[in-house]
Protein backbone atom coordinates (compact mmCIF):
# COMPACT_ATOMS: atom_id res chain seq x y z
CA UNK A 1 59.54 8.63 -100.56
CA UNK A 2 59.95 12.35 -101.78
CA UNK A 3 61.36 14.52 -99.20
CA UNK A 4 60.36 18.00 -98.90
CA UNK A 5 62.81 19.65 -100.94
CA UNK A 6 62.11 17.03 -103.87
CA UNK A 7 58.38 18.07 -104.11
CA UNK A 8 59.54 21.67 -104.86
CA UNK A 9 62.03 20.51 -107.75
CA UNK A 10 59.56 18.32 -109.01
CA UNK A 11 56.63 20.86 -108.30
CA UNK A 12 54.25 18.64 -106.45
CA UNK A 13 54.04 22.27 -105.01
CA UNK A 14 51.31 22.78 -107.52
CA UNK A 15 49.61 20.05 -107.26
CA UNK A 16 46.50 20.89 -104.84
CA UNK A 17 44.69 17.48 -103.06
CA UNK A 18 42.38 19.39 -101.74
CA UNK A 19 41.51 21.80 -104.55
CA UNK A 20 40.89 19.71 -107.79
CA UNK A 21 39.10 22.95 -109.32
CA UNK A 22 42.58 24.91 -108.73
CA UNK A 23 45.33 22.05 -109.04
CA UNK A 24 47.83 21.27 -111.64
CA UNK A 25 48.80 18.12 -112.54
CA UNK A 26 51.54 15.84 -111.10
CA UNK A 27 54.89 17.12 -113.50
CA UNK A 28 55.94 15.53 -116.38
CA UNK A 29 59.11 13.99 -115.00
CA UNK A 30 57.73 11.54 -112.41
CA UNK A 31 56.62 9.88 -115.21
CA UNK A 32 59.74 8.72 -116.64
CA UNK A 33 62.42 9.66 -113.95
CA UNK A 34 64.59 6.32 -112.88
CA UNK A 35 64.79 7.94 -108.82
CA UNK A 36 60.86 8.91 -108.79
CA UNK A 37 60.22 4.91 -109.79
CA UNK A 38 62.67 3.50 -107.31
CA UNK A 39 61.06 5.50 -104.33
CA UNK A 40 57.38 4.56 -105.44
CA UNK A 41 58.34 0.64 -105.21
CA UNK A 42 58.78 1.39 -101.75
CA UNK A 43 55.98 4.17 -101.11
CA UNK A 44 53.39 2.18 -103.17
CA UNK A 45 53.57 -1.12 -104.19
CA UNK A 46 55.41 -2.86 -100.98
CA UNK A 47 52.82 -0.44 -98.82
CA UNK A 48 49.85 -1.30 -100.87
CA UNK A 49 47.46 -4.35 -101.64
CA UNK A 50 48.12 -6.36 -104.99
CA UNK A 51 46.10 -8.03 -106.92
CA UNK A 52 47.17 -12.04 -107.69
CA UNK A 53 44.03 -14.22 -109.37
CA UNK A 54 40.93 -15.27 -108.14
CA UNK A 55 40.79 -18.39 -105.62
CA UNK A 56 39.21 -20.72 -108.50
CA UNK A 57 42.79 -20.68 -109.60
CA UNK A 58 43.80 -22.28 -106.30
CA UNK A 59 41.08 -24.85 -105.54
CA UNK A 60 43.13 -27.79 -105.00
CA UNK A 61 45.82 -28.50 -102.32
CA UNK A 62 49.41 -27.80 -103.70
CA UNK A 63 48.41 -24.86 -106.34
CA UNK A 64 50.05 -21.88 -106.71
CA UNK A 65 50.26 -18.75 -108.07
CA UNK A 66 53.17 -16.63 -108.77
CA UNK A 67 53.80 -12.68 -109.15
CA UNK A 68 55.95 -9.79 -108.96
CA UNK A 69 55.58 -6.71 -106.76
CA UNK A 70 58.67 -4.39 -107.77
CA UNK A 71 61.39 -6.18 -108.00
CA UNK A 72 59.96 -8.69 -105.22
CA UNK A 73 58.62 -12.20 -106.26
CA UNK A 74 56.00 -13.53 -104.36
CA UNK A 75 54.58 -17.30 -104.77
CA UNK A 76 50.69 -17.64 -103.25
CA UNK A 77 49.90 -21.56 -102.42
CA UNK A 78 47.02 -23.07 -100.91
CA UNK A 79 48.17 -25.44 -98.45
CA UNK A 80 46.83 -28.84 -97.34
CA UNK A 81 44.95 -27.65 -94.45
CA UNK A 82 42.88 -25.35 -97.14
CA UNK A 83 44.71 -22.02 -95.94
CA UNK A 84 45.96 -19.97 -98.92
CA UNK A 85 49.44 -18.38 -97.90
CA UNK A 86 51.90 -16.36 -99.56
CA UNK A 87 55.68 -16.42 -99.20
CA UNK A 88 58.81 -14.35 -101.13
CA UNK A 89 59.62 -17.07 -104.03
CA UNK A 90 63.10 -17.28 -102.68
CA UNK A 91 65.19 -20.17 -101.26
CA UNK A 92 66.40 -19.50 -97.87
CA UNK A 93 69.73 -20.83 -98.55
CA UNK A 94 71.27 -19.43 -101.64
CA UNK A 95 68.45 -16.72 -102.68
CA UNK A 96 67.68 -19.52 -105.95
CA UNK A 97 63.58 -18.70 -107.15
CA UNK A 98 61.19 -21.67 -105.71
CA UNK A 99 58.41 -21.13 -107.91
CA UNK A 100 57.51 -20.54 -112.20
CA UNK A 101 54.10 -19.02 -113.06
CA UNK A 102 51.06 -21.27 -111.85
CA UNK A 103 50.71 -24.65 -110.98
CA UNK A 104 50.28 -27.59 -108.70
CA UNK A 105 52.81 -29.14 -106.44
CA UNK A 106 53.18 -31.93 -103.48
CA UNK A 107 56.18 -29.45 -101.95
CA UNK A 108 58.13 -26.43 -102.70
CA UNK A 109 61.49 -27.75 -104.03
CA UNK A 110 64.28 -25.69 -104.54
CA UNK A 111 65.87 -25.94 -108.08
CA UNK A 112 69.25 -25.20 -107.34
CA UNK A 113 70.20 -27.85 -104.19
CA UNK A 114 66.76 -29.45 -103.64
CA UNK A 115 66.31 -27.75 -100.31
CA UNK A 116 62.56 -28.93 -99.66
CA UNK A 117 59.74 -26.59 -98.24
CA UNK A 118 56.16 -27.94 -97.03
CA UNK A 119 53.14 -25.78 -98.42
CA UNK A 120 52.55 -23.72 -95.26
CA UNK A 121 56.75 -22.75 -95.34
CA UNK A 122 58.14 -24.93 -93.59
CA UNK A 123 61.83 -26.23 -94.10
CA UNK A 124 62.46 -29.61 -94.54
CA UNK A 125 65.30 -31.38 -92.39
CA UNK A 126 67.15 -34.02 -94.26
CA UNK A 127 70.53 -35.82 -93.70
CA UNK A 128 72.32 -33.00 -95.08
CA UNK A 129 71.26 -30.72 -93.34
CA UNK A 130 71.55 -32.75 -89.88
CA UNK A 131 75.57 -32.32 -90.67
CA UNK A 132 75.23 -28.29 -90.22
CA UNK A 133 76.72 -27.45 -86.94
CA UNK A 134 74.07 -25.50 -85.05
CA UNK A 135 71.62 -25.39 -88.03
CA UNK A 136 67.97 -24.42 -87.16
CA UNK A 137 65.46 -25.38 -89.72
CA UNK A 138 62.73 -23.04 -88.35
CA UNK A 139 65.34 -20.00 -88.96
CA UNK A 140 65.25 -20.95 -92.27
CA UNK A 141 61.48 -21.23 -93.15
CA UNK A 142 59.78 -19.35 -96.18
CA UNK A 143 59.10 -15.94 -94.99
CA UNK A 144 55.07 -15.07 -95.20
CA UNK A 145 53.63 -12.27 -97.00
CA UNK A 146 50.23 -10.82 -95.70
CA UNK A 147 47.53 -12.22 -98.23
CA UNK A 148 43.48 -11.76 -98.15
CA UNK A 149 40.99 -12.81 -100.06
CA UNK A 150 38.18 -10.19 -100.64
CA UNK A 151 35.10 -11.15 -103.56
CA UNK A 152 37.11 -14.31 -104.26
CA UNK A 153 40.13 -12.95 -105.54
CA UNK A 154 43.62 -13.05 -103.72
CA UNK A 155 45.39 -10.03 -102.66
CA UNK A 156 48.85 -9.39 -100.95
CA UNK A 157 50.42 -6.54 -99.01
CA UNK A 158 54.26 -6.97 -98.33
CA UNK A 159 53.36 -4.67 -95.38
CA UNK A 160 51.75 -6.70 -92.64
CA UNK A 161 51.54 -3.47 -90.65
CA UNK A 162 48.56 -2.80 -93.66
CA UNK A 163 44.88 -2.56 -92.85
CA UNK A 164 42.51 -4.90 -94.37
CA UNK A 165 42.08 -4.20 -98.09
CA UNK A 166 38.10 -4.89 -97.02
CA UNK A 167 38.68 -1.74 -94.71
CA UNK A 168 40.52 0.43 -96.98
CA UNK A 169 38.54 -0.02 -99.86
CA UNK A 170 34.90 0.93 -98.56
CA UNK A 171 32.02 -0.22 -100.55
CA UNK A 172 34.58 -1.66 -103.33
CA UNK A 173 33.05 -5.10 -102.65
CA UNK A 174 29.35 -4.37 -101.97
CA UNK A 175 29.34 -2.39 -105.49
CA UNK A 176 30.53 -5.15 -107.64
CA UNK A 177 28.34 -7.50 -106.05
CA UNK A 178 25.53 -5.57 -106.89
CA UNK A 179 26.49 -6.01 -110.74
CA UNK A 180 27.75 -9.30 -110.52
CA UNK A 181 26.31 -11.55 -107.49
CA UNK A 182 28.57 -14.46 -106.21
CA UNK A 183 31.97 -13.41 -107.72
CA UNK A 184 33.47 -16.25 -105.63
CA UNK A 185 31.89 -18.61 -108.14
CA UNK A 186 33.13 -17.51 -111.17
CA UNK A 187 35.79 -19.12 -113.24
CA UNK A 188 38.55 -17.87 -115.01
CA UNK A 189 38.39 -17.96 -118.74
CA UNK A 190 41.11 -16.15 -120.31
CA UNK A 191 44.42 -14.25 -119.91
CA UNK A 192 45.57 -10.95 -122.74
CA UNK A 193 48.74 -9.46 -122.02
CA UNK A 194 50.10 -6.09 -123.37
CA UNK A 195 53.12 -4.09 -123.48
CA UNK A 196 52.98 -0.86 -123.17
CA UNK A 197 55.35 1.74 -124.01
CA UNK A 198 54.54 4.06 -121.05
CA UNK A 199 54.48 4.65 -117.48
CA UNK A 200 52.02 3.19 -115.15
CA UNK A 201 50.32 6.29 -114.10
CA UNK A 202 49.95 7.46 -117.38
CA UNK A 203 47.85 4.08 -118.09
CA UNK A 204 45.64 4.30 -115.32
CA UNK A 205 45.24 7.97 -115.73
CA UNK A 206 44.00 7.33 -119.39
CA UNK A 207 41.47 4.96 -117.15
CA UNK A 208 39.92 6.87 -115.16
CA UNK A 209 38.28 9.58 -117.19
CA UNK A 210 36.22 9.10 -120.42
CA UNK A 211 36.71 13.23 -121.69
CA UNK A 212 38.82 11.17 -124.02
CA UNK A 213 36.36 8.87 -125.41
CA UNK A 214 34.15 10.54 -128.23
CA UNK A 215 37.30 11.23 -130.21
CA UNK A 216 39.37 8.64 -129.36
CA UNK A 217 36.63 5.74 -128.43
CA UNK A 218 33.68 6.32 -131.05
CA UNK A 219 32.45 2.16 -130.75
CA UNK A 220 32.55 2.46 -126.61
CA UNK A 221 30.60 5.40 -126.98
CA UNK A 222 27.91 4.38 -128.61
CA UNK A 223 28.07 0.95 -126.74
CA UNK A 224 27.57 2.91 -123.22
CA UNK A 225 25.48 6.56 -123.14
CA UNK A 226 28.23 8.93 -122.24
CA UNK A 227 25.85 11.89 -121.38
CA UNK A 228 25.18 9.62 -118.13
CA UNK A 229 28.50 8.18 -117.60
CA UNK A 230 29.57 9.56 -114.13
CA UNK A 231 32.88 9.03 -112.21
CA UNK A 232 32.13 8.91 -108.38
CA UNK A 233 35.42 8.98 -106.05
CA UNK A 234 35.90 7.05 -102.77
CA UNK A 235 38.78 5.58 -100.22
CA UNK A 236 41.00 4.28 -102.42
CA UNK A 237 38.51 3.85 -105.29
CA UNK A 238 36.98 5.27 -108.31
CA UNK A 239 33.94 3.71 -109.82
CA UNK A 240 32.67 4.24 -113.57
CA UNK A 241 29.18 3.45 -114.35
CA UNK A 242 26.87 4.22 -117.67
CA UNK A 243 24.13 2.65 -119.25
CA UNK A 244 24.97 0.32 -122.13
CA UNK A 245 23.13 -0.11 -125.11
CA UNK A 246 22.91 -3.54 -127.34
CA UNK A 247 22.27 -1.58 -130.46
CA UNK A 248 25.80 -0.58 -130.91
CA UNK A 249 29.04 -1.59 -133.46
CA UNK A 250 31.52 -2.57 -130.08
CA UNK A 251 30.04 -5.59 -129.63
CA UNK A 252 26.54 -7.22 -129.72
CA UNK A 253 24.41 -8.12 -126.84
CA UNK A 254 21.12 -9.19 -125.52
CA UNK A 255 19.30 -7.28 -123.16
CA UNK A 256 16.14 -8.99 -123.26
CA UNK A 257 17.90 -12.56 -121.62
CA UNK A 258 16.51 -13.45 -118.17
CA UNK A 259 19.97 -12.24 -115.63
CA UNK A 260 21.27 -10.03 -118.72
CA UNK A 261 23.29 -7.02 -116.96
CA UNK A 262 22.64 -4.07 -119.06
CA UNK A 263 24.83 -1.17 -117.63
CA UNK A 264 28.65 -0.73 -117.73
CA UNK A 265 30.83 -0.26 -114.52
CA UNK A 266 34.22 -0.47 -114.10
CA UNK A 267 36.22 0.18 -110.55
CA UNK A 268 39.58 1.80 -110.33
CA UNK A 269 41.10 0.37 -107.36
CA UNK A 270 44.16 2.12 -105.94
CA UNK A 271 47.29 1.39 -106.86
CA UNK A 272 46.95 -0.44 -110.28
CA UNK A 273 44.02 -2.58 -110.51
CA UNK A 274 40.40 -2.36 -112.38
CA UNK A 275 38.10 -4.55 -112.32
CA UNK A 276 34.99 -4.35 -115.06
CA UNK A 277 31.53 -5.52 -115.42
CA UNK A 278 30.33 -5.88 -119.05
CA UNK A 279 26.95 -6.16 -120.04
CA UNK A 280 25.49 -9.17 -120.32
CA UNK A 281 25.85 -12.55 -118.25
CA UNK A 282 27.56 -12.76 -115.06
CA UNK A 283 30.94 -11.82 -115.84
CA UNK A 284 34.12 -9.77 -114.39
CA UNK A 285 37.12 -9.03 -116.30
CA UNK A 286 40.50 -7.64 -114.17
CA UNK A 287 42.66 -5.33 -115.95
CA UNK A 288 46.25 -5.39 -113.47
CA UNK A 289 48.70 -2.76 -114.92
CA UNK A 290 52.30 -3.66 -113.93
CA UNK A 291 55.29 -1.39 -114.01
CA UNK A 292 58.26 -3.06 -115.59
CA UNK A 293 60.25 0.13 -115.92
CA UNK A 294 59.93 4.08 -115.37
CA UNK A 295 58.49 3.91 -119.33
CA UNK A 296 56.88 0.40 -119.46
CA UNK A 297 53.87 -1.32 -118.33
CA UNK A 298 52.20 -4.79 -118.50
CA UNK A 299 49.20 -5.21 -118.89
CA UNK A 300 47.06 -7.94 -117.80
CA UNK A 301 43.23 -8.98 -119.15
CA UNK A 302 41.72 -11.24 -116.91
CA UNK A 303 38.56 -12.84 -117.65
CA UNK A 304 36.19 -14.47 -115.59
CA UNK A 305 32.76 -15.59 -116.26
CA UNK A 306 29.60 -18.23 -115.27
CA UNK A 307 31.55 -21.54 -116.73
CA UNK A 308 34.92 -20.33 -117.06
CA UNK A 309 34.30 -20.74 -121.99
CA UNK A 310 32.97 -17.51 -122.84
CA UNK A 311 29.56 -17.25 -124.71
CA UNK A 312 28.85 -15.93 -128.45
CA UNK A 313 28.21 -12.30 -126.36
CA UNK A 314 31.75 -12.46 -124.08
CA UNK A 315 33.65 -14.04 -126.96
CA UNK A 316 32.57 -10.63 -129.15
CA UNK A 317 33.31 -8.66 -126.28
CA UNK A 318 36.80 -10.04 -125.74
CA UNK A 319 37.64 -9.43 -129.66
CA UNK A 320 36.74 -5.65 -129.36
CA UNK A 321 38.74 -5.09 -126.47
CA UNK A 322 41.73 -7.10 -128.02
CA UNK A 323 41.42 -5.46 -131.91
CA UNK A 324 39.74 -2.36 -131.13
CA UNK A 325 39.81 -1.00 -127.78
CA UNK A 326 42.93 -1.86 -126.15
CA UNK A 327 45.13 -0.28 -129.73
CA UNK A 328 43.32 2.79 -129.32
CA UNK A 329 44.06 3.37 -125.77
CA UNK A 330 47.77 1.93 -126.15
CA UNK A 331 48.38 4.31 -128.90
CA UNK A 332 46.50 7.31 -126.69
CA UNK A 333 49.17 6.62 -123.83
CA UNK A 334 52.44 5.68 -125.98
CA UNK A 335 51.87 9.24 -127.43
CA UNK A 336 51.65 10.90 -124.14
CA UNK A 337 54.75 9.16 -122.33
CA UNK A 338 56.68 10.15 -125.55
CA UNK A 339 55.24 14.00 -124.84
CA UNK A 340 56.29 14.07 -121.41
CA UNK A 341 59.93 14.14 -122.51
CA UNK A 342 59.25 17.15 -124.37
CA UNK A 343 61.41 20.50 -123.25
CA UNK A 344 58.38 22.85 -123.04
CA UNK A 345 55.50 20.66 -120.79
CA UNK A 346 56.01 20.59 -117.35
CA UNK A 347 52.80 20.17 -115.61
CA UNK A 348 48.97 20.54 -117.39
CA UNK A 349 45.81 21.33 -115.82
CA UNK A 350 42.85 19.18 -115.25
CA UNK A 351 39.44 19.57 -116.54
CA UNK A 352 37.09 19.35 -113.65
CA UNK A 353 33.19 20.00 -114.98
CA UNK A 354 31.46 21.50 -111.75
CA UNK A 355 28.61 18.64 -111.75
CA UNK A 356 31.28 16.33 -112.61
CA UNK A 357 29.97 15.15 -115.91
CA UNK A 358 31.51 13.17 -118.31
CA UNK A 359 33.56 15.32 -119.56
CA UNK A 360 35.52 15.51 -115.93
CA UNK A 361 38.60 15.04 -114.67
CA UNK A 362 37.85 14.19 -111.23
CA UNK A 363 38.72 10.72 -111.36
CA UNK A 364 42.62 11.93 -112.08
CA UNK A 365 42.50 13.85 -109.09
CA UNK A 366 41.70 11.51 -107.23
CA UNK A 367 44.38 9.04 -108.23
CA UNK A 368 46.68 11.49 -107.87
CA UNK A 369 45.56 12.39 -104.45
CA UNK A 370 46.21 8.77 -103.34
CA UNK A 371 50.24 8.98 -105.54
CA UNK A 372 50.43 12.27 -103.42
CA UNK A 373 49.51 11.28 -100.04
CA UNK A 374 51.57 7.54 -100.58
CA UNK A 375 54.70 9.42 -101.91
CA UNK A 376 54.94 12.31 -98.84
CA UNK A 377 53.47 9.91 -96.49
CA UNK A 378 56.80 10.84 -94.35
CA UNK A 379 56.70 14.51 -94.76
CA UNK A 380 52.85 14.58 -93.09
């Protein structure tokens, strides 16, 4: 975390979480600064809940997941007993990675000298082993990571002093259930991944306000009515709602179908997940930005809807946010990280409209009220 005297060299002194009207910006070197990334692994992502997939992608005994938080790796499986647990995807004897990507398996076998794990951790003996003087098999177990499952998607906190996500997040779930009833029952449809040539807070900033979009976004804007469009802050959450319209060039909908959604929403959701509600059928797409580096991000579409194959409506939708939507808002960010560097910007104010329009700010503020509060948790 930043220590006193590092928030006056990097003049978080400025920065105002109470004031948004009054406050400057974060400064222009935590977002590329190799120290400042090291100390938010710790301050945010091992303190925070991350996102993993949706519990459709577990349904059978034996499957697993697989993801990295920092430089940790953590395997979910769902065991035989039905329980979904998470572990670290690391052998207890030699440190050797359990686990690839997603799957299905009968046990969790080592790679490197076959030392055998059953799905809820446990290690193995075998005749080996039974030669170790004094060797303890329970000392040697998988060691758990706290995991919960809120609107049937998996989360994990490598703190397990953490409160519930449920509790920290507020009326996160009961808001996208009111778009999109029964979330549990979805199934996942798709995966898009992107590199991005910036850092993570720079992408999620460029998220959470839509000042940007009527020069930079002129298809989403006439897809959703901007004069509406309203940012609301809360907990740990931002929510981003507008009407949509089906006469528009994004992509083409219905709004006359029986069940056809026809507003917008999307739900910041802190530290670096979104989840969105298109219009249309019964659908929710996750957008889960990953640092990879103080300049780089991954980013990950996933796509969930009624029958897990995407209709003529979400299969348009998809192809706008791949070709049109996504390029824009890569190129919007790659531009900025590559500012940041620059020997004359230091910090920039925000735009906060006083009824919090669409034109506003806010929404930045907010996010980085939560980086401010998470990174000087200490010095409070």
């Amino acid at each position: 975390m930043l220590q006193k005297n590092d928030q006056e060299l990097f003049g978080l002194d400025r920065f105002k979480p109470n004031d948004p009207a009054r406050s400057y910006t974060i400064p222009g070197n935590l977002y590329y600064d190799a120290d400042v990334f090291a100390a938010e692994k710790e301050a945010v992502f091992y303190k925070s809940w991350n996102f993993v997939c949706h519990v459709g992608q577990l349904e059978a005994p034996g499957a697993y997941a697989t993801t990295r938080v920092g430089d940790q790796n953590i395997a979910v499986v769902r065991g035989r007993d039905g329980v979904i647990r998470a572990f670290h995807n690391v052998c207890s004897h030699r440190a050797h990675k359990l686990l690839e990507g997603q799957g299905k398996t009968r046990a969790i076998v080592c790679p490197y000298h076959a030392w055998t794990y059953e799905l809820d951790g446990r290690l193995r003996s075998n005749a080996v082993l039974e030669t170790v003087e004094d060797f303890r098999t329970d000392e040697f177990c998988l060691k758990p990571v706290l995991v919960e499952v809120m609107l049937g998607f998996v989360w994990i906190n490598l703190d397990f002093d953490a409160a519930p996500l449920a509790e920290q997040s507020g009326r996160f779930a009961d808001e996208i259930r009111s778009y999109c009833a029964d979330p549990e029952t979805l199934r996942f449809s798709h995966r898009m991944t992107f590199e991005v040539k910036a850092n993570w807070k720079n992408v999620i900033e460029n998220f959470q306000e839509c000042y940007h979009c009527p020069p930079a976004h002129p298809a989403l804007v006439e897809l959703i009515d901007h004069q509406i469009y309203r940012t609301k802050n809360y907990d740990i959450c931002s929510s981003h709602i507008a009407p949509s319209r089906g006469d528009n060039s994004a992509f083409k909908f219905d709004p006359a179908k029986e069940g056809a959604l026809v507003m917008f929403g999307a739900w910041y959701l802190w530290p670096n997940v979104a989840f969105n509600v298109m219009p249309g059928r019964r659908n929710i797409s996750v957008l889960h930005m990953m640092p990879s580096g103080p300049e780089t991000t991954y980013e990950h579409w996933d796509f969930f809807f009624e029958d897990g194959a995407p209709n003529e409506e979400e299969a348009a939708a998809m192809e706008y946010l791949e070709q049109v939507l996504q390029p824009e808002d890569i190129g919007l960010v790659e531009s900025v990280q590559s500012g940041l560097h620059s020997r004359v910007y230091s910090q920039g104010r925000l735009v906060i409209e006083p009824t919090l329009a669409s034109n506003s700010e806010h929404g930045i503020h907010h996010f980085q009220t939560l980086y401010y509060n998470a990174m000087t948790a200490d010095r409070r």
